[in-house]
C-alpha atoms as a PDB file:
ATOM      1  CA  UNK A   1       0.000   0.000   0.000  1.00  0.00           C
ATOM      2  CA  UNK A   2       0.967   3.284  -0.902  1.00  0.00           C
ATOM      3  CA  UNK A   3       1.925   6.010   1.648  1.00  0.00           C
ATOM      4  CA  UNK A   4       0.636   9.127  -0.088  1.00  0.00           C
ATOM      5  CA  UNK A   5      -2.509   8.917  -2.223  1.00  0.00           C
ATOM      6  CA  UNK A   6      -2.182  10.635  -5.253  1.00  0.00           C
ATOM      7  CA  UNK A   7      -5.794  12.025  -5.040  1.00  0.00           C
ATOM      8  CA  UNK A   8      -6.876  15.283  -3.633  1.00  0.00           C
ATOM      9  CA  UNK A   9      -8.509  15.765  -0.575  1.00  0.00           C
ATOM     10  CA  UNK A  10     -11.760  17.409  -0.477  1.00  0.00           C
ATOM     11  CA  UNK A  11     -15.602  16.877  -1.042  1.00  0.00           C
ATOM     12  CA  UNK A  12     -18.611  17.565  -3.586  1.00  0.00           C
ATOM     13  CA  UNK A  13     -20.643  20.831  -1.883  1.00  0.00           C
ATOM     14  CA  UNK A  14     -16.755  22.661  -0.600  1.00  0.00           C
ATOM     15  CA  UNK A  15     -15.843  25.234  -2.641  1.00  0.00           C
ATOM     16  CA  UNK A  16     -12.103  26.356  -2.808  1.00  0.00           C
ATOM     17  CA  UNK A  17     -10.262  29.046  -4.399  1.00  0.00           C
ATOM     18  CA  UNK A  18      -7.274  27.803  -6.490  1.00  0.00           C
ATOM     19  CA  UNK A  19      -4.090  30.193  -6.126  1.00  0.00           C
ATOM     20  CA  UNK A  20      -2.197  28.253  -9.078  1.00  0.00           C
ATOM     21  CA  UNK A  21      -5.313  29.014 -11.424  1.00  0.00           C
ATOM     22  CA  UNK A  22      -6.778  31.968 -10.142  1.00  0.00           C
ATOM     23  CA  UNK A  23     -10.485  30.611  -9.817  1.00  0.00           C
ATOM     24  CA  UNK A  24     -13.119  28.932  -8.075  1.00  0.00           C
ATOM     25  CA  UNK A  25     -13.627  25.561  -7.717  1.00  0.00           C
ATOM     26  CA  UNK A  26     -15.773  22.915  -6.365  1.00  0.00           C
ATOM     27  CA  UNK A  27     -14.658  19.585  -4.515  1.00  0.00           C
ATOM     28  CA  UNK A  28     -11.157  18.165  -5.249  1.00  0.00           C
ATOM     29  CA  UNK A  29     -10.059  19.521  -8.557  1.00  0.00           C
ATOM     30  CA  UNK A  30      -6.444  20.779  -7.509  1.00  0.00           C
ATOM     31  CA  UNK A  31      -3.659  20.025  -5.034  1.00  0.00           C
ATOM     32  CA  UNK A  32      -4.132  21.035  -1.686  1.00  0.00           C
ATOM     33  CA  UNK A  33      -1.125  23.361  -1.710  1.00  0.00           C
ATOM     34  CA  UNK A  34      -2.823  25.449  -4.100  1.00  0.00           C
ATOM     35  CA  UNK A  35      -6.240  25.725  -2.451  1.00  0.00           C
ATOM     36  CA  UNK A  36      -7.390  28.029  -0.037  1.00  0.00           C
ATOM     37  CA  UNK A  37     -10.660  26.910   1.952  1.00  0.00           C
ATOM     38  CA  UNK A  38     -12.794  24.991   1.945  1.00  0.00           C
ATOM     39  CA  UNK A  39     -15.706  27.624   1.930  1.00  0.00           C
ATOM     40  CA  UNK A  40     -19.305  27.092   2.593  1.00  0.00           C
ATOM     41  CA  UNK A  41     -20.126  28.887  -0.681  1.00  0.00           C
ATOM     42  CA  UNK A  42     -19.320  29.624  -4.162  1.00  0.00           C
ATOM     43  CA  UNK A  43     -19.539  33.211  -3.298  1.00  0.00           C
ATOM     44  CA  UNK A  44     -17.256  33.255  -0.183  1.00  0.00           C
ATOM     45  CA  UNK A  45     -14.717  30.864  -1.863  1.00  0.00           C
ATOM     46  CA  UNK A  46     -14.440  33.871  -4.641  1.00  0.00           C
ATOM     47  CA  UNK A  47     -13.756  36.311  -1.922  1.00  0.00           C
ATOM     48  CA  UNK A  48     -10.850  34.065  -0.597  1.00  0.00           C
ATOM     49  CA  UNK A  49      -8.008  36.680  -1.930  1.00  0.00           C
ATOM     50  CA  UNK A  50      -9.507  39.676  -0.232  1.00  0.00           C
ATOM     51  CA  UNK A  51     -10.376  37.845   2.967  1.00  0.00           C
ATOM     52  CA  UNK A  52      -6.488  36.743   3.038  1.00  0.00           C
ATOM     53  CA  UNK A  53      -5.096  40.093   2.639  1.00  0.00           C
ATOM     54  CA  UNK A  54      -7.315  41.852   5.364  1.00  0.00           C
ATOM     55  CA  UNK A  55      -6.284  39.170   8.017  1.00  0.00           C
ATOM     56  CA  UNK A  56      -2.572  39.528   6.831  1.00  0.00           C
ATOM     57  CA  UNK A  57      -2.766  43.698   7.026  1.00  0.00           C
ATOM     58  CA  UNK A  58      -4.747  42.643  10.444  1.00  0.00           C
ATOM     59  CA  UNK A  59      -1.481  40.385  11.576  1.00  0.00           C
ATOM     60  CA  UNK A  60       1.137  43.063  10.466  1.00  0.00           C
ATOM     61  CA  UNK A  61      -1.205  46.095  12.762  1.00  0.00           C
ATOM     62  CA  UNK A  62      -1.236  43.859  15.714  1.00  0.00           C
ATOM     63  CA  UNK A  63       1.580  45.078  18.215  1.00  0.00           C
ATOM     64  CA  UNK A  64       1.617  41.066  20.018  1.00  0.00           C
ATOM     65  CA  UNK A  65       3.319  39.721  16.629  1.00  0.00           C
ATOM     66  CA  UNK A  66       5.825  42.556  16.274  1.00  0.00           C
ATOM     67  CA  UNK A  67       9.287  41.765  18.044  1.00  0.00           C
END
């Protein structure tokens, strides 16, 4: 038996936005290193970029993660 799988994690109804690709996608379609999600929704999974950068701006404002 194999120790990896060669499929992709991830399930019919999640949706994901693909970094690689630069789209939305539902269920497994590409590797999990280029996902972000899963989402509950088409809509939210398109929103995945923006979402990303306002917690990163958040991380960089907070004063507890700057040495």
């Amino acid at each position: 038996m194999a120790l990896f799988s060669k499929g992709t994690p991830g399930k019919p109804g999640e949706w994901y936005y693909c970094v690689r690709h630069g789209r939305v996608e539902e269920g497994p379609e590409c590797r999990a290193a280029d996902r972000l999600g899963p989402y509950a929704t088409r809509e939210e999974a398109a929103h995945a970029i923006e979402h990303t950068r306002d917690r990163e701006r958040d991380w960089q404002d907070d004063p507890r993660w700057n040495d």
